[in-house]
N, C-alpha and C. Protein backbone atom coordinates (compact mmCIF):
# COMPACT_ATOMS: atom_id res chain seq x y z
N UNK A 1 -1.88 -6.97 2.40
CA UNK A 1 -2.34 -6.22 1.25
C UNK A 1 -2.95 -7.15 0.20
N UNK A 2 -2.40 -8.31 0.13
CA UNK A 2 -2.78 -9.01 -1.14
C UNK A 2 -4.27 -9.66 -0.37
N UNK A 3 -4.55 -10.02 0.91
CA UNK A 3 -5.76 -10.67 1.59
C UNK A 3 -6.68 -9.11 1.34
N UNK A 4 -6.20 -8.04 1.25
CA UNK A 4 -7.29 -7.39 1.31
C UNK A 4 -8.00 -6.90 -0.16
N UNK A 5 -6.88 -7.31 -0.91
CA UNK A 5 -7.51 -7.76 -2.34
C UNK A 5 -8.28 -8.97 -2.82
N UNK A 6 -8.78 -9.28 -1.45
CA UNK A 6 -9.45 -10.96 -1.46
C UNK A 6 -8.65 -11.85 -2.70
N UNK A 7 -7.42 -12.04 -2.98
CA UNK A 7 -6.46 -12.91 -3.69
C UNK A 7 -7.31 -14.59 -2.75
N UNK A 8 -7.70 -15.28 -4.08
CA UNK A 8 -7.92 -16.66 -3.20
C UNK A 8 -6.86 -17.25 -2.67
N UNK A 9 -6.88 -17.70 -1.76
CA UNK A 9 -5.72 -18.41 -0.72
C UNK A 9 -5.52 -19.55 -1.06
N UNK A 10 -5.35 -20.23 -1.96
CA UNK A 10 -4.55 -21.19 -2.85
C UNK A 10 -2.86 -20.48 -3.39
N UNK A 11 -3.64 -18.97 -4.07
CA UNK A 11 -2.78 -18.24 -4.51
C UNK A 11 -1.47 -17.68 -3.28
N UNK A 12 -2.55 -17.14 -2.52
CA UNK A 12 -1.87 -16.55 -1.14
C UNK A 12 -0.73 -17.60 -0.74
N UNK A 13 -1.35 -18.74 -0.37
CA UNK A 13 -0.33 -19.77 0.21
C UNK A 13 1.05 -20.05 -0.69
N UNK A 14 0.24 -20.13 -2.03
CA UNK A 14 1.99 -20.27 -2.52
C UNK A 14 2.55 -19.38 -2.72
N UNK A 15 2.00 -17.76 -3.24
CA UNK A 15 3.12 -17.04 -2.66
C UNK A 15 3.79 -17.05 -1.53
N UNK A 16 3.45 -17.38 -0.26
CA UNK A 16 3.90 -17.46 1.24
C UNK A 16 4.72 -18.27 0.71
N UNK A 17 4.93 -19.45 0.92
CA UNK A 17 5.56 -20.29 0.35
C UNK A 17 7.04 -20.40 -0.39
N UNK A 18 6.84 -19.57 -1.30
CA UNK A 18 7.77 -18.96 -2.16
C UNK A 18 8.65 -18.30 -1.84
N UNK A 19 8.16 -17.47 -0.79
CA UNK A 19 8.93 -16.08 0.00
C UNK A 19 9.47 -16.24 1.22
N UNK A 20 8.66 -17.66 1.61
CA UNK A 20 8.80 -18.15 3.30
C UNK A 20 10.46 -18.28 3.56
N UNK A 21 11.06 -19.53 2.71
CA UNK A 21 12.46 -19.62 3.01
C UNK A 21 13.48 -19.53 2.32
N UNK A 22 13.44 -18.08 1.46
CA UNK A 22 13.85 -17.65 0.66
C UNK A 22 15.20 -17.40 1.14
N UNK A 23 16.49 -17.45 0.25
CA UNK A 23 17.92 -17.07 0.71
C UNK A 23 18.30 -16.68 -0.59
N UNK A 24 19.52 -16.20 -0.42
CA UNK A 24 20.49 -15.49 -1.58
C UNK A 24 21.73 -15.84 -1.31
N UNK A 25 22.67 -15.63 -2.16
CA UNK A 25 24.21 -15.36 -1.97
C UNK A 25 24.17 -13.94 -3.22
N UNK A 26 25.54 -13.22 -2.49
CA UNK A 26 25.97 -12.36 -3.55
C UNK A 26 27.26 -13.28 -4.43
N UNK A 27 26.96 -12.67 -5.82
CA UNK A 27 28.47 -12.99 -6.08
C UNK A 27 29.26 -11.84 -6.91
N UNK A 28 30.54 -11.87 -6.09
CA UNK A 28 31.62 -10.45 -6.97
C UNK A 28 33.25 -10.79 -7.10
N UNK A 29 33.37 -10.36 -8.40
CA UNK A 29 34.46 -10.59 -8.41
C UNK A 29 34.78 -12.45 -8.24
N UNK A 30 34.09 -13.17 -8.62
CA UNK A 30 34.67 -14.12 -8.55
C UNK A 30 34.20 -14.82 -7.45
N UNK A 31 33.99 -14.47 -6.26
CA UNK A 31 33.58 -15.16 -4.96
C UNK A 31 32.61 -14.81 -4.53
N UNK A 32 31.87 -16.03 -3.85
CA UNK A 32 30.41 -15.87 -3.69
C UNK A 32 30.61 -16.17 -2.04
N UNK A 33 29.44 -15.18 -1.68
CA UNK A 33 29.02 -15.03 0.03
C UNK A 33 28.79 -16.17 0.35
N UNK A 34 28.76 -16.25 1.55
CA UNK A 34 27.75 -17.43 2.35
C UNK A 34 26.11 -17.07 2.31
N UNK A 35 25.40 -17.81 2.00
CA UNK A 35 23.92 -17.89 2.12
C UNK A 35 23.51 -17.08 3.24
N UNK A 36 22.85 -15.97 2.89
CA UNK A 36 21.59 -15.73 3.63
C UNK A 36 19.84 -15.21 3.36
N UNK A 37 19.53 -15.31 4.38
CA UNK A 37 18.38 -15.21 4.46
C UNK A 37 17.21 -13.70 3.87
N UNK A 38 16.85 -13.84 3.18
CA UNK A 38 15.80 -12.71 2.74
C UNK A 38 14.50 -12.43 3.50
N UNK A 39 14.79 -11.47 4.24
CA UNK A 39 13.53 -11.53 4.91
C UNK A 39 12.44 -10.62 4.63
N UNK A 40 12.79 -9.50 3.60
CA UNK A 40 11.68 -8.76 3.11
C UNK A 40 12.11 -8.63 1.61
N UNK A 41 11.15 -7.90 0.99
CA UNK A 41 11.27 -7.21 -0.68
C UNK A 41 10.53 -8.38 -1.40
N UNK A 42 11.20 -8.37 -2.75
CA UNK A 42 10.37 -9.04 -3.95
C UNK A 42 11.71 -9.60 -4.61
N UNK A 43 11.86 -10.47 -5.17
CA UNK A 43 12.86 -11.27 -5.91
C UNK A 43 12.99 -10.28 -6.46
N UNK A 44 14.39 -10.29 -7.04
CA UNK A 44 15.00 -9.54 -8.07
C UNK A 44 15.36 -10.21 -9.45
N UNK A 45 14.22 -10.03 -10.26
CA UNK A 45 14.45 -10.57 -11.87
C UNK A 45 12.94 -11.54 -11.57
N UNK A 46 12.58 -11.73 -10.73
CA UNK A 46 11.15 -12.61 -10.72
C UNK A 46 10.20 -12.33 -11.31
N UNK A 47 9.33 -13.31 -12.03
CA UNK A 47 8.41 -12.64 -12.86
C UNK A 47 7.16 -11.93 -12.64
N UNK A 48 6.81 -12.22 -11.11
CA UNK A 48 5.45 -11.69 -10.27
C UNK A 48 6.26 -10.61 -9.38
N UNK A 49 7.80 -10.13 -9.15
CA UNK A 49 7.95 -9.12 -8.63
C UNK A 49 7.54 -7.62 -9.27
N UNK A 50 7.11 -7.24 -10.48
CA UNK A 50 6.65 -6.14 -10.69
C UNK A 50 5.47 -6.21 -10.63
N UNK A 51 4.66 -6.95 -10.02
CA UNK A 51 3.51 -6.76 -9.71
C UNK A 51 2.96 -6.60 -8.39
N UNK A 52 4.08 -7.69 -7.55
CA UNK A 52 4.45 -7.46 -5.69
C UNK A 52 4.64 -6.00 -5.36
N UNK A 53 5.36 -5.82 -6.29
CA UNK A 53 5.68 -4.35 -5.94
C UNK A 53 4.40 -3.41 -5.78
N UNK A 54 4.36 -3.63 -6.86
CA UNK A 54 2.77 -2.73 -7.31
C UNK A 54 1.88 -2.37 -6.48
N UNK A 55 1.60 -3.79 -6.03
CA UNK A 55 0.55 -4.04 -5.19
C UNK A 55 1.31 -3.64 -3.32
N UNK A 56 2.35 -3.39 -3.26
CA UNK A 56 2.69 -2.61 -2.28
C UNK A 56 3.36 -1.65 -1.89
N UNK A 57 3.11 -0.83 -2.95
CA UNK A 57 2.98 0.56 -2.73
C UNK A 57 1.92 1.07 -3.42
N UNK A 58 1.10 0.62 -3.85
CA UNK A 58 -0.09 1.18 -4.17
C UNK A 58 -0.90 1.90 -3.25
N UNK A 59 -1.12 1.65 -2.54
CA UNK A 59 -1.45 2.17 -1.17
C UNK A 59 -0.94 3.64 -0.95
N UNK A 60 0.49 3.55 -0.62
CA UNK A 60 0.83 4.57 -0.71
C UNK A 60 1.23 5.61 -1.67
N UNK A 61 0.50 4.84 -2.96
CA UNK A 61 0.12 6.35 -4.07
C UNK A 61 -0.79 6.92 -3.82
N UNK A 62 -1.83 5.73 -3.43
CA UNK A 62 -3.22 6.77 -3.05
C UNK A 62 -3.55 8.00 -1.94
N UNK A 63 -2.56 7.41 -0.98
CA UNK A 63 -2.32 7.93 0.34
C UNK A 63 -1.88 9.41 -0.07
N UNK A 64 -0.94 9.57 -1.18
CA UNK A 64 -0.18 10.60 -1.85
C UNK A 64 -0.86 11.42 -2.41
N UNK A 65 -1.84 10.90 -3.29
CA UNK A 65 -2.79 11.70 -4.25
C UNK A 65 -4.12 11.88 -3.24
N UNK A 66 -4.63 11.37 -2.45
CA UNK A 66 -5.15 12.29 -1.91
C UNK A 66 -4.98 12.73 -0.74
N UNK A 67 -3.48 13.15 -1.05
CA UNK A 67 -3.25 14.22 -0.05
C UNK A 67 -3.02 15.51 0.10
N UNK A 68 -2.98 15.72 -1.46
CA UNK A 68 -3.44 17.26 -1.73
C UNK A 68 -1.18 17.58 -1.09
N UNK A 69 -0.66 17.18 -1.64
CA UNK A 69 0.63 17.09 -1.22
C UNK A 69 1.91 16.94 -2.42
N UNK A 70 2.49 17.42 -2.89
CA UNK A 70 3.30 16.80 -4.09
C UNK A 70 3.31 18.30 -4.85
N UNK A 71 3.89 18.28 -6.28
CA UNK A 71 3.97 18.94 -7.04
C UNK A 71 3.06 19.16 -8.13
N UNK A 72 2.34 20.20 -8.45
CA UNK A 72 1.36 20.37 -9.47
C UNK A 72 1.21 21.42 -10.59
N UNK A 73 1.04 20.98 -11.43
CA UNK A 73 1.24 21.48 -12.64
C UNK A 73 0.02 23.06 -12.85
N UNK A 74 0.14 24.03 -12.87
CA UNK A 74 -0.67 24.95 -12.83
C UNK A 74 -0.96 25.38 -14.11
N UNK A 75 -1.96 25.75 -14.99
CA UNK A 75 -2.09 26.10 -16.24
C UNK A 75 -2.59 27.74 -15.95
């Protein structure tokens, strides 16, 4: 999605990059998980994730709106 926004690939790469070997732990209550691996979504609290987002599901707003599908307001 972001290549088909022709994003220059300087940009592209370091997002890849960024996302490539990404891991987490939870922590609750006091104790934290063992590390794993993130293999899809958008950081949570990141500052380019509300825009990751954006940019993937955008698509499927359009897909939505013109689909003549959803709820509409009748006057």
């Amino acid at each position: 999605m972001l290549m088909k926004r022709r994003l220059p690939s300087v940009v592209l790469r370091l997002l890849y990059t960024m996302y490539l070997n990404h891991s987490t732990q939870v922590e609750w209550n006091g104790f934290r998980s063992v590390a794993f691996k993130v293999l899809n979504g958008v950081k949570q609290g990141g500052i380019l994730s509300p825009i990751m987002f954006r940019v993937h599901i955008d698509d499927l707003l359009l897909l939505l709106q013109n689909s003549d599908v959803g709820c509409y307001n009748y006057r």
